[in-house]
C-alpha atoms as a PDB file:
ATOM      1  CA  UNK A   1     -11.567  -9.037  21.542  1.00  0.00           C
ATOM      2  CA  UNK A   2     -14.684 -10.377  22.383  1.00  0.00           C
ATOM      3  CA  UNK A   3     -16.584  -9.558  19.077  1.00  0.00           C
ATOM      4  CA  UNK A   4     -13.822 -11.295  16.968  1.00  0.00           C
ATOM      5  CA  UNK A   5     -15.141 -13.461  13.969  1.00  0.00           C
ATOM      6  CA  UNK A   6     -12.261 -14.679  12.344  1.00  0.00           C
ATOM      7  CA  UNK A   7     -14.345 -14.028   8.948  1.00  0.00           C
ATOM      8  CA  UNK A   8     -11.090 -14.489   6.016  1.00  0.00           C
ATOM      9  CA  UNK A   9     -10.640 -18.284   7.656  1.00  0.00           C
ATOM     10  CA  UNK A  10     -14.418 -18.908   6.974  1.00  0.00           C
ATOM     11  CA  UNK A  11     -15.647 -21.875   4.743  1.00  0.00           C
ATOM     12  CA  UNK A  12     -15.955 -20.694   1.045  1.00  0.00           C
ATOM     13  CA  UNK A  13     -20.219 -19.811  -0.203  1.00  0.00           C
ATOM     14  CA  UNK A  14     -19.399 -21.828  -2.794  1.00  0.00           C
ATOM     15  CA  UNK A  15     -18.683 -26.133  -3.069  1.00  0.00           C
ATOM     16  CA  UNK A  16     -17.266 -28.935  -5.324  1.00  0.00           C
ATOM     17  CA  UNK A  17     -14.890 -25.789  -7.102  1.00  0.00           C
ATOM     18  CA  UNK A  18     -13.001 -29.238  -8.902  1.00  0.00           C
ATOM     19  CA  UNK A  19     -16.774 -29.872 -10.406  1.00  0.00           C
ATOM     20  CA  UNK A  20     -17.436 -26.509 -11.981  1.00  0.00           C
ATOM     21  CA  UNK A  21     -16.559 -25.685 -15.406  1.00  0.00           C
ATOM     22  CA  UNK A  22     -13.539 -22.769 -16.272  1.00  0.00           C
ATOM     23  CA  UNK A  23     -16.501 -20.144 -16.834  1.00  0.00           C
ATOM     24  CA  UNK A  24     -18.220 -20.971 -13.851  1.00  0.00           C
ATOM     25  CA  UNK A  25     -14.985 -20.847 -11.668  1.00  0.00           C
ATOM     26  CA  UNK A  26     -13.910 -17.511 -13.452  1.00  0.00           C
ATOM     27  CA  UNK A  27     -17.759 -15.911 -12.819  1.00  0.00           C
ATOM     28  CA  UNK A  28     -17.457 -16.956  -9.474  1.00  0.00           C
ATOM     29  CA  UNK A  29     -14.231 -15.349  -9.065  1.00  0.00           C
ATOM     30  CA  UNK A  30     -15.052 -12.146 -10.519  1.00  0.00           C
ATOM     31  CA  UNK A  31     -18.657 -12.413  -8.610  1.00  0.00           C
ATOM     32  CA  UNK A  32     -16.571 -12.239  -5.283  1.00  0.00           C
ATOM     33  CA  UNK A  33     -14.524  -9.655  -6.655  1.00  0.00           C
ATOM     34  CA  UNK A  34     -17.416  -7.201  -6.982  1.00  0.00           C
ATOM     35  CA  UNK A  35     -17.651  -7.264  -3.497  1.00  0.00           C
ATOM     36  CA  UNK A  36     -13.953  -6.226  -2.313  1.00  0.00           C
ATOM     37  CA  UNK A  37     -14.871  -2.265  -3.935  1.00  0.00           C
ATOM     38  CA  UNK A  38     -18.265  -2.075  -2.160  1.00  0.00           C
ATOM     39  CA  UNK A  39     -16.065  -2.976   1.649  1.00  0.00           C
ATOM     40  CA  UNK A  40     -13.268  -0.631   0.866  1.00  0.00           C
ATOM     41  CA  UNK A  41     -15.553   2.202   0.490  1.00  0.00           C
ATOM     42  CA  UNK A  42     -17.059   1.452   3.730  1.00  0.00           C
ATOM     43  CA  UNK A  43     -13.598   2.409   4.890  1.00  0.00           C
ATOM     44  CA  UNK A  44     -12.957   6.383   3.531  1.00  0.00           C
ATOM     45  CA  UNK A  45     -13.682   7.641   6.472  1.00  0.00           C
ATOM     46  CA  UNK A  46     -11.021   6.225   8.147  1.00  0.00           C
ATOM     47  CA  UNK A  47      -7.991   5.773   5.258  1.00  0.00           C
ATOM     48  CA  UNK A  48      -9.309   9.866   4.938  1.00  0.00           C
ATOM     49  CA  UNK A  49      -8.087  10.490   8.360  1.00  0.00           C
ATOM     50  CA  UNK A  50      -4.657   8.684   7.915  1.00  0.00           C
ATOM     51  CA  UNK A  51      -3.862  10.370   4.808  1.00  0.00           C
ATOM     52  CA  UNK A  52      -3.951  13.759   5.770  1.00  0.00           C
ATOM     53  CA  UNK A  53      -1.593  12.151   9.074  1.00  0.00           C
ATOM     54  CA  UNK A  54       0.696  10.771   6.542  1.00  0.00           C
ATOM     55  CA  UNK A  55       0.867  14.161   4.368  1.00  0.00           C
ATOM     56  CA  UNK A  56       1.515  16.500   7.727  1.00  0.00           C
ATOM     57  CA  UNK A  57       4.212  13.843   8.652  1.00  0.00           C
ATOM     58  CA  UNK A  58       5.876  13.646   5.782  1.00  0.00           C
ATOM     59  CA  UNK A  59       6.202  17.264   4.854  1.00  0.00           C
ATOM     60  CA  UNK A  60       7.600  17.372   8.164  1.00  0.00           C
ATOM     61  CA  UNK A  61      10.349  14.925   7.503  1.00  0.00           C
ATOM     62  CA  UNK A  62       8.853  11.757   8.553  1.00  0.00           C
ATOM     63  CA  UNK A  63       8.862   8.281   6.638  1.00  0.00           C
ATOM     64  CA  UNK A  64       5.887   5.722   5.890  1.00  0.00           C
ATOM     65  CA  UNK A  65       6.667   2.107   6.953  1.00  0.00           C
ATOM     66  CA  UNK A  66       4.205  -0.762   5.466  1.00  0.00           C
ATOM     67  CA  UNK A  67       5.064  -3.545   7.571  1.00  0.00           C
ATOM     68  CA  UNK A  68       3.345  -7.773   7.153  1.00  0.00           C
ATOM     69  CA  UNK A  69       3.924 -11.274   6.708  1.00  0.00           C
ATOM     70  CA  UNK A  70       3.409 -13.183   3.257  1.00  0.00           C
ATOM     71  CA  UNK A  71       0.950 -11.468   0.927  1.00  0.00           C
ATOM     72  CA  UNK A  72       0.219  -8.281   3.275  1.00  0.00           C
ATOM     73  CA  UNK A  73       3.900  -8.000   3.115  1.00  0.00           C
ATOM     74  CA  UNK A  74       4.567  -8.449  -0.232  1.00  0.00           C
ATOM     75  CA  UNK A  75       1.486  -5.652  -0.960  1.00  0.00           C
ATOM     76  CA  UNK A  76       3.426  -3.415   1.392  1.00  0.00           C
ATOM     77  CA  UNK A  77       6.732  -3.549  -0.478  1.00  0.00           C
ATOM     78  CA  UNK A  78       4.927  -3.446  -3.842  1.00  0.00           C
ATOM     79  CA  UNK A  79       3.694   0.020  -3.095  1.00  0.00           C
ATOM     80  CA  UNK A  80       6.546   1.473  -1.416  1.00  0.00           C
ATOM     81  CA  UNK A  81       8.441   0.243  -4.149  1.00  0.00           C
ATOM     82  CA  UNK A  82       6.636   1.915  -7.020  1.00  0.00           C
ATOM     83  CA  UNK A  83       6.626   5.437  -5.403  1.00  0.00           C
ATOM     84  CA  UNK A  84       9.951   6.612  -6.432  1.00  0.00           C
ATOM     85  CA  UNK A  85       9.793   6.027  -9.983  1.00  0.00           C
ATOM     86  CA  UNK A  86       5.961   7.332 -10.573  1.00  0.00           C
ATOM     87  CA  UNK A  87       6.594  10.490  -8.330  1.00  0.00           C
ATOM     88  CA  UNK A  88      10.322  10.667  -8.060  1.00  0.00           C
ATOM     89  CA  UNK A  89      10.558  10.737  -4.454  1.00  0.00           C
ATOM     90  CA  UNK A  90      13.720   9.968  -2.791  1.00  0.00           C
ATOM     91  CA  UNK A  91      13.957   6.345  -1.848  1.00  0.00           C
ATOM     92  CA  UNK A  92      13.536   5.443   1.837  1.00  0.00           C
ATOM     93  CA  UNK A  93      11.041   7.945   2.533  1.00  0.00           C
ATOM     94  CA  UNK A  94       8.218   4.965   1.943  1.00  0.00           C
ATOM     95  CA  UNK A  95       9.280   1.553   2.959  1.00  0.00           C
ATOM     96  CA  UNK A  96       7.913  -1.556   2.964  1.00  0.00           C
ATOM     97  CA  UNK A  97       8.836  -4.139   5.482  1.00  0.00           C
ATOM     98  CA  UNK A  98       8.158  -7.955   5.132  1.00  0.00           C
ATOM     99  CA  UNK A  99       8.538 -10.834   7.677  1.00  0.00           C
ATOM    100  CA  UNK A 100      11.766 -13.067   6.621  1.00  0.00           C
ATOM    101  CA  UNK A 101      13.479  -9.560   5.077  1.00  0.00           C
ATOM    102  CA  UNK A 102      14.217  -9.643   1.084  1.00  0.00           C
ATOM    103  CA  UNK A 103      14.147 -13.777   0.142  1.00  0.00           C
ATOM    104  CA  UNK A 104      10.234 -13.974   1.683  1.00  0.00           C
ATOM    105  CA  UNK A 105       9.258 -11.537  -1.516  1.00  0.00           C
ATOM    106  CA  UNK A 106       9.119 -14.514  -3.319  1.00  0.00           C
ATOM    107  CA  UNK A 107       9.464 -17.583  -1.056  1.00  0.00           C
ATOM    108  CA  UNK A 108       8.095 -18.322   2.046  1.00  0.00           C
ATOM    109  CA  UNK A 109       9.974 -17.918   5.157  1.00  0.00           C
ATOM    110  CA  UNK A 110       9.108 -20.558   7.478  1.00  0.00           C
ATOM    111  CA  UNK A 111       7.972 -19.078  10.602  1.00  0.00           C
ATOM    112  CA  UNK A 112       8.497 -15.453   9.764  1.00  0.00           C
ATOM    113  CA  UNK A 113       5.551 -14.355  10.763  1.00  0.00           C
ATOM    114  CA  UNK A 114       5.046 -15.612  14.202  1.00  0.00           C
ATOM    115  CA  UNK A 115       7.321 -13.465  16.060  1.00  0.00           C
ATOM    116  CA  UNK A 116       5.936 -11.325  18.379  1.00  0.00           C
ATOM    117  CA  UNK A 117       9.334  -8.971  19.413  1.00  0.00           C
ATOM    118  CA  UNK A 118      10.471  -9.234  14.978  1.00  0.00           C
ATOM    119  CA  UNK A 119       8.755  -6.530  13.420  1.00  0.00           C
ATOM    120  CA  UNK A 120       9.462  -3.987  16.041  1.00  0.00           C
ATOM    121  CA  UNK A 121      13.379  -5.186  15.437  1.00  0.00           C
ATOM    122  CA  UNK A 122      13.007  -4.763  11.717  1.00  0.00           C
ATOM    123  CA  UNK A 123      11.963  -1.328  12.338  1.00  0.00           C
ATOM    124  CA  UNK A 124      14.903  -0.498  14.784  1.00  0.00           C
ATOM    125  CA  UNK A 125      16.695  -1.061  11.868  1.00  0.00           C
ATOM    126  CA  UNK A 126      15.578   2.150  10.101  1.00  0.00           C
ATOM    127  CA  UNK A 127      15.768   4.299  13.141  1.00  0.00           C
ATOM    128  CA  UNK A 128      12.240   4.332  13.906  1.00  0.00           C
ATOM    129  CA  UNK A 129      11.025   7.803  15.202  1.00  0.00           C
ATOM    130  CA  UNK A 130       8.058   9.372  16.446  1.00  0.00           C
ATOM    131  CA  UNK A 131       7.536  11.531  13.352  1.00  0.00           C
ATOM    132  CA  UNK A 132       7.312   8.565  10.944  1.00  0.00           C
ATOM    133  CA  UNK A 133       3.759   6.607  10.413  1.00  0.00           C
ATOM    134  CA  UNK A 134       3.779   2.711  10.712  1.00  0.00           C
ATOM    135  CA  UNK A 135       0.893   0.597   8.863  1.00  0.00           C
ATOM    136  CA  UNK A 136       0.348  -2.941  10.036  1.00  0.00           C
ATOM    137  CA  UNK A 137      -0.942  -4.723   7.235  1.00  0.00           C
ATOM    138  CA  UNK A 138      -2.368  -8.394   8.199  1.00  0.00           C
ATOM    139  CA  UNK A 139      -6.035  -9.733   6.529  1.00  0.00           C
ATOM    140  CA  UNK A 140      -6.411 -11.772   9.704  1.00  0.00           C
ATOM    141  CA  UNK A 141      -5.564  -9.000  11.907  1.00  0.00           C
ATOM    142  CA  UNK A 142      -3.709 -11.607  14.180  1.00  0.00           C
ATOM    143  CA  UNK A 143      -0.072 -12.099  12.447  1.00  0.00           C
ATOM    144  CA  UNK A 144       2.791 -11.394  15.722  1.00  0.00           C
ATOM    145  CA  UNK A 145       4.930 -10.367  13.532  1.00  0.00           C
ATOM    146  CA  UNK A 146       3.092  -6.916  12.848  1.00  0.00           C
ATOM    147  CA  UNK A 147       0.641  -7.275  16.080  1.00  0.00           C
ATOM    148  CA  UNK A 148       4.039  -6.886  17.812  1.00  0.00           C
ATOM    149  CA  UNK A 149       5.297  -3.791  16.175  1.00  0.00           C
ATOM    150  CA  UNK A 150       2.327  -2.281  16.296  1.00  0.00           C
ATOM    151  CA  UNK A 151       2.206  -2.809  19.910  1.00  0.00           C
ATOM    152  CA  UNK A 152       5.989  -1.218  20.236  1.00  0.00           C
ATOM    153  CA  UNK A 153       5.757   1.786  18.242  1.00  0.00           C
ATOM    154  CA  UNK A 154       2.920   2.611  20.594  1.00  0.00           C
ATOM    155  CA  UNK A 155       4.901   2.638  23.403  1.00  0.00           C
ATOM    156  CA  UNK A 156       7.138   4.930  21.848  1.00  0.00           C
ATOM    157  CA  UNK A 157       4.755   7.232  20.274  1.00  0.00           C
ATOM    158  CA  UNK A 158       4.760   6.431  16.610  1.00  0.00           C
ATOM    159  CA  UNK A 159       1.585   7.092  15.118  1.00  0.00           C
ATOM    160  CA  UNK A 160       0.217   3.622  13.847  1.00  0.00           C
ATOM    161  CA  UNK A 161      -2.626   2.533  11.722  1.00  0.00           C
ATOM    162  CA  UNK A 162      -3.810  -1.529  10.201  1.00  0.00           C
ATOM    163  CA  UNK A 163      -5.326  -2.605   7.343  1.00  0.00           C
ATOM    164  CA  UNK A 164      -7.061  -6.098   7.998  1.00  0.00           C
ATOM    165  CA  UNK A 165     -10.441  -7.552   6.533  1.00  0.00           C
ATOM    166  CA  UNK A 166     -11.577  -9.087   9.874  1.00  0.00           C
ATOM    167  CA  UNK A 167     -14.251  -6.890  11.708  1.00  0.00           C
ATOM    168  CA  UNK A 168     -12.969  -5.869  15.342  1.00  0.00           C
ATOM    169  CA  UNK A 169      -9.633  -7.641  14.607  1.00  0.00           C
ATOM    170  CA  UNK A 170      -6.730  -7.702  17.251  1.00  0.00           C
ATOM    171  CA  UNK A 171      -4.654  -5.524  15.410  1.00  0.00           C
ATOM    172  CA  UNK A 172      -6.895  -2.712  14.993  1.00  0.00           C
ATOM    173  CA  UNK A 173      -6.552  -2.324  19.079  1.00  0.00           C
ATOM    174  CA  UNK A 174      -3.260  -1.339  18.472  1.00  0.00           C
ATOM    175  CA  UNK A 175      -3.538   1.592  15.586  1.00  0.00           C
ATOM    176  CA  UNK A 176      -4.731   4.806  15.844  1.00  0.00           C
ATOM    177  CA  UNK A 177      -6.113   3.921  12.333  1.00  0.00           C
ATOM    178  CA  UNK A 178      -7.975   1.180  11.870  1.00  0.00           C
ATOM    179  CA  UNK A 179      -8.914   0.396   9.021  1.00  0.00           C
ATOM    180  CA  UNK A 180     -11.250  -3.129   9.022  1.00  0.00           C
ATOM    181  CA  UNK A 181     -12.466  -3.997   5.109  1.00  0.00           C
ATOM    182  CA  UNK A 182     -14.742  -6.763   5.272  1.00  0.00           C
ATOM    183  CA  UNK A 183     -14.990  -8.805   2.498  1.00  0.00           C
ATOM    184  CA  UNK A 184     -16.191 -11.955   3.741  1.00  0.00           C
ATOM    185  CA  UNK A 185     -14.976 -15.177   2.648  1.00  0.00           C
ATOM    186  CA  UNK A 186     -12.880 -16.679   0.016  1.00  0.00           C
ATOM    187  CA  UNK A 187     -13.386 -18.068  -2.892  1.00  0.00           C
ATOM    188  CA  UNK A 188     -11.083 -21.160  -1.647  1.00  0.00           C
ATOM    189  CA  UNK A 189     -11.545 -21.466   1.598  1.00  0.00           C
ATOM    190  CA  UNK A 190      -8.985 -19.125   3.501  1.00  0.00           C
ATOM    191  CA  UNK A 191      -6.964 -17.875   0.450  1.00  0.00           C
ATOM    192  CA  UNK A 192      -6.553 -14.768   1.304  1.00  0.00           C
ATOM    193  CA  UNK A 193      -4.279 -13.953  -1.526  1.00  0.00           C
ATOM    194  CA  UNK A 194      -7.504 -12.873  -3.126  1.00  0.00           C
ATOM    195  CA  UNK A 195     -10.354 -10.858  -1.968  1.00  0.00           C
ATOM    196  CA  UNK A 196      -8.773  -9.781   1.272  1.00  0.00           C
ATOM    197  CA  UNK A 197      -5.273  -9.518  -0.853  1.00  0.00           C
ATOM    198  CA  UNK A 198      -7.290  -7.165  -3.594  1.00  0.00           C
ATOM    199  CA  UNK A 199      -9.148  -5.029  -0.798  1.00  0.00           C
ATOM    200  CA  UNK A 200      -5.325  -4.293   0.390  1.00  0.00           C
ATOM    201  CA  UNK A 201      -3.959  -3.485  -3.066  1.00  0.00           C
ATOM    202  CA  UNK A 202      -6.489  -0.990  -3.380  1.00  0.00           C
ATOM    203  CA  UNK A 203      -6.397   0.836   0.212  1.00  0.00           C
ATOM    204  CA  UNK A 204      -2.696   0.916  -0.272  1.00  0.00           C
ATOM    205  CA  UNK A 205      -3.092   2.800  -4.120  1.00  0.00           C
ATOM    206  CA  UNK A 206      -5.768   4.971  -2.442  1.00  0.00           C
ATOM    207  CA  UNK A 207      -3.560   5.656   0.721  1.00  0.00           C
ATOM    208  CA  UNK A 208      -0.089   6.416  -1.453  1.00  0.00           C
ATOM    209  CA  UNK A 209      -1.681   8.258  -4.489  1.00  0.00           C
ATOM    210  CA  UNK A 210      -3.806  10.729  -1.875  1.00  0.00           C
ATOM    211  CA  UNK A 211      -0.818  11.660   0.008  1.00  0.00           C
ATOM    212  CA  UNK A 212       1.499  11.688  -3.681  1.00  0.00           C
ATOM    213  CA  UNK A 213      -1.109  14.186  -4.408  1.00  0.00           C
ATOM    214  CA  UNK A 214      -1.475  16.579  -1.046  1.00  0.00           C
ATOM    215  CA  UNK A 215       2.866  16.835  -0.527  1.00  0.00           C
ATOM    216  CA  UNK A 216       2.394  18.292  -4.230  1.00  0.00           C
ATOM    217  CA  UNK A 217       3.332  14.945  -6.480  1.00  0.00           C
ATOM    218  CA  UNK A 218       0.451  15.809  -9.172  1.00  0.00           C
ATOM    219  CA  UNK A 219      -0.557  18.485 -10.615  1.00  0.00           C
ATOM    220  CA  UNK A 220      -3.879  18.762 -12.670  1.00  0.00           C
ATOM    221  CA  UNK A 221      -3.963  15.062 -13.280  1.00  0.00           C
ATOM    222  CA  UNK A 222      -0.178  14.074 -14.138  1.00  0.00           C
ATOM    223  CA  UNK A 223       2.474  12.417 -12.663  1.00  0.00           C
ATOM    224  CA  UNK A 224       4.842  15.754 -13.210  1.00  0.00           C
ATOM    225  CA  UNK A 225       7.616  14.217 -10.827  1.00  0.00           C
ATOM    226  CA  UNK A 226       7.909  10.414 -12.673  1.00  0.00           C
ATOM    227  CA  UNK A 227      11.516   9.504 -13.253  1.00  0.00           C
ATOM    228  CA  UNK A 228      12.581   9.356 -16.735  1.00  0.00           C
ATOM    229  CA  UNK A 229      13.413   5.555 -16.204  1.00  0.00           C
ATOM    230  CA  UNK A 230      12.404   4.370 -20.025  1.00  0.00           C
ATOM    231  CA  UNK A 231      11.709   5.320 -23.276  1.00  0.00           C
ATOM    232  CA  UNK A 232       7.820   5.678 -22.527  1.00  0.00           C
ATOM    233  CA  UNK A 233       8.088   7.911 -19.161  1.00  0.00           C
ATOM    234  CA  UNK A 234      10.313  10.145 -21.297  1.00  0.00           C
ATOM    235  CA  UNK A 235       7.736  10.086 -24.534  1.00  0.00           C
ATOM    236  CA  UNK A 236       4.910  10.634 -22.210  1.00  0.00           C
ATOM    237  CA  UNK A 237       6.931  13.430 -19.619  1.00  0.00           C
ATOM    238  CA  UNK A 238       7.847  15.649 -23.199  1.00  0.00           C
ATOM    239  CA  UNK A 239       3.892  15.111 -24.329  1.00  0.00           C
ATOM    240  CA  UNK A 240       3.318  16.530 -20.476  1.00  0.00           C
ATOM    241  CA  UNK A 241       5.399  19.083 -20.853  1.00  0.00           C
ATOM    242  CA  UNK A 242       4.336  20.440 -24.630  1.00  0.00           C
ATOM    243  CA  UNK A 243       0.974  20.447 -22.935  1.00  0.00           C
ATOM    244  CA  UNK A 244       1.655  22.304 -20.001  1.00  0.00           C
ATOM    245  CA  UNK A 245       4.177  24.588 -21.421  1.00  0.00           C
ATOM    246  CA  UNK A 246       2.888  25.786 -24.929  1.00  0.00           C
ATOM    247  CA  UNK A 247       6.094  24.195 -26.214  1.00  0.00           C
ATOM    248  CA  UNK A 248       5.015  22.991 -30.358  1.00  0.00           C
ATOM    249  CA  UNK A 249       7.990  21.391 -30.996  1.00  0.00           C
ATOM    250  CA  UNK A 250       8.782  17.384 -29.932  1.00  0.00           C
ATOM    251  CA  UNK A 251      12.486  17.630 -29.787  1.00  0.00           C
ATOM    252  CA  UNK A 252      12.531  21.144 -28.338  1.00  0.00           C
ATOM    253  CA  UNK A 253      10.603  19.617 -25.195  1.00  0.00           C
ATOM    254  CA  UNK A 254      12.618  16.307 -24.852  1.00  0.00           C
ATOM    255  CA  UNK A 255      15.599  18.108 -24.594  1.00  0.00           C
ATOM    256  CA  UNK A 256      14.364  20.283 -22.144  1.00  0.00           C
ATOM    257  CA  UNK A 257      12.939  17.354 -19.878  1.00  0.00           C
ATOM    258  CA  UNK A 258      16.342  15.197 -20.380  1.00  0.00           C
ATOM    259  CA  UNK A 259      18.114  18.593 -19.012  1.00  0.00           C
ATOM    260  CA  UNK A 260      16.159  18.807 -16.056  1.00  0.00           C
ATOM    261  CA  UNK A 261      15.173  15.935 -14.975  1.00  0.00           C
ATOM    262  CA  UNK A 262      11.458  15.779 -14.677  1.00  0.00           C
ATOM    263  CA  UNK A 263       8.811  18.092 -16.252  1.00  0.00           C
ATOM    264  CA  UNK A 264       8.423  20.150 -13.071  1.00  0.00           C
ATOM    265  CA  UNK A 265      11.348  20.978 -13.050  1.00  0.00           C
ATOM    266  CA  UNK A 266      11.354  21.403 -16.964  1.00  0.00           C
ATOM    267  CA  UNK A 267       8.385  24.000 -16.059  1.00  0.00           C
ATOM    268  CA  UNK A 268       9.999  25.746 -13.328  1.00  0.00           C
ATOM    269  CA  UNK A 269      13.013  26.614 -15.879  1.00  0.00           C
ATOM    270  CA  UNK A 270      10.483  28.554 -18.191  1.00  0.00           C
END
């Protein structure tokens, strides 16, 4: 694209980081930081739009796929990963995909991410279909790896959107939701492990928890689906559902949340 600054790769605003003293660095830090909130609200419009896609899709039987290289990746798979336990929904209806498969979660995968034909591959795998979404996720906007999928699942009309923090980036030509948050440069030069990392961390919880909420994961402000994977989840699901159902007595509404599962379910029984 002709407009394309490549703005995450940019020299840091600030010099001589080796020089400054631990309060200086950490101010700095957190002075950046301020700006990452500020850039993703610039983008509601947009992640707005690709919710209420998601939702539709999803009630109609279609999956979410997060798919990047290196941090994106590892963002991607975060998320995905924490939906079943908070709103108990079945595994493998959101998935997160990352360049080099499993082992690149915590090392690097030399290479992974410069595949153009890879991603789409990867998503083969799950027998990709036009009523699942696909989000590229790439700060640069210019990793193959997802540029590549992107480009595929287009071809077979799967509805695709990106999440990258470089205005006009390449990858936003191939979703139908593009979301561009521009935070501007790093703190060290090119890491984009942090603003551009924290801009993604927070589109992703905005994207997941909207669409939790509109397929019915919430109601009033709890998490009434959460599976009872620990001692806290269960405290806090039997404090839910004393709340919710008039229910006085502790034990009384822990046994009736172990029965059932979850406290909707819990509720539905009354």
């Amino acid at each position: 694209m002709t407009d394309f600054r490549k703005v995450t790769e940019e020299d840091s605003k600030y010099n001589h980081l080796e020089k400054m003293t631990v309060q200086d660095v950490l101010k700095n830090i957190n002075h950046e930081d301020k700006i990452v909130a500020v850039a993703v609200e610039k983008t509601i419009p947009q992640i707005e739009n690709l919710v209420e896609k998601i939702a539709d899709n999803i009630l109609a039987g279609g999956r979410l796929f997060y798919i990047g290289a290196g941090t994106s990746g590892r963002l991607g798979v975060l998320d995905a990963s924490e939906i079943p336990p908070t709103y108990g929904m079945p595994y493998g209806v959101i998935i997160g995909i990352i360049a080099g498969g499993e082992k690149a979660i915590q090392h690097a995968v030399e290479n992974a991410e410069d595949s153009i034909t890879q991603g789409w591959e990867d998503l083969l795998g799950y027998d990709i279909n036009k009523t699942d979404v696909v989000i590229g996720i790439a700060a640069s906007g210019t990793t193959p790896y997802v540029i590549g999928a992107l480009q595929n699942c287009q071809k077979n009309n799967i509805t695709t959107a990106s999440i990258s923090c470089n205005p006009n980036s390449p990858i936003s030509l191939y979703a139908n939701y593009a979301i561009e948050a521009i935070v501007g440069p790093e703190f060290v030069t090119g890491s984009t492990r942090m603003k551009s990392g924290t801009a993604q961390k927070l589109i992703l919880n905005m994207i997941s928890t909207a669409v939790m909420i509109l397929i019915g994961r919430v109601e009033d402000n709890k998490m009434v689906n959460m599976q009872l994977t620990n001692d806290k989840l269960v405290d806090r699901g039997t404090k839910m559902l004393m709340e919710k159902s008039g229910i006085t007595n502790y034990e009384k509404a822990n046994t009736l949340l172990v029965k059932y599962g979850s406290v909707k379910k819990a509720l539905e029984s009354l």
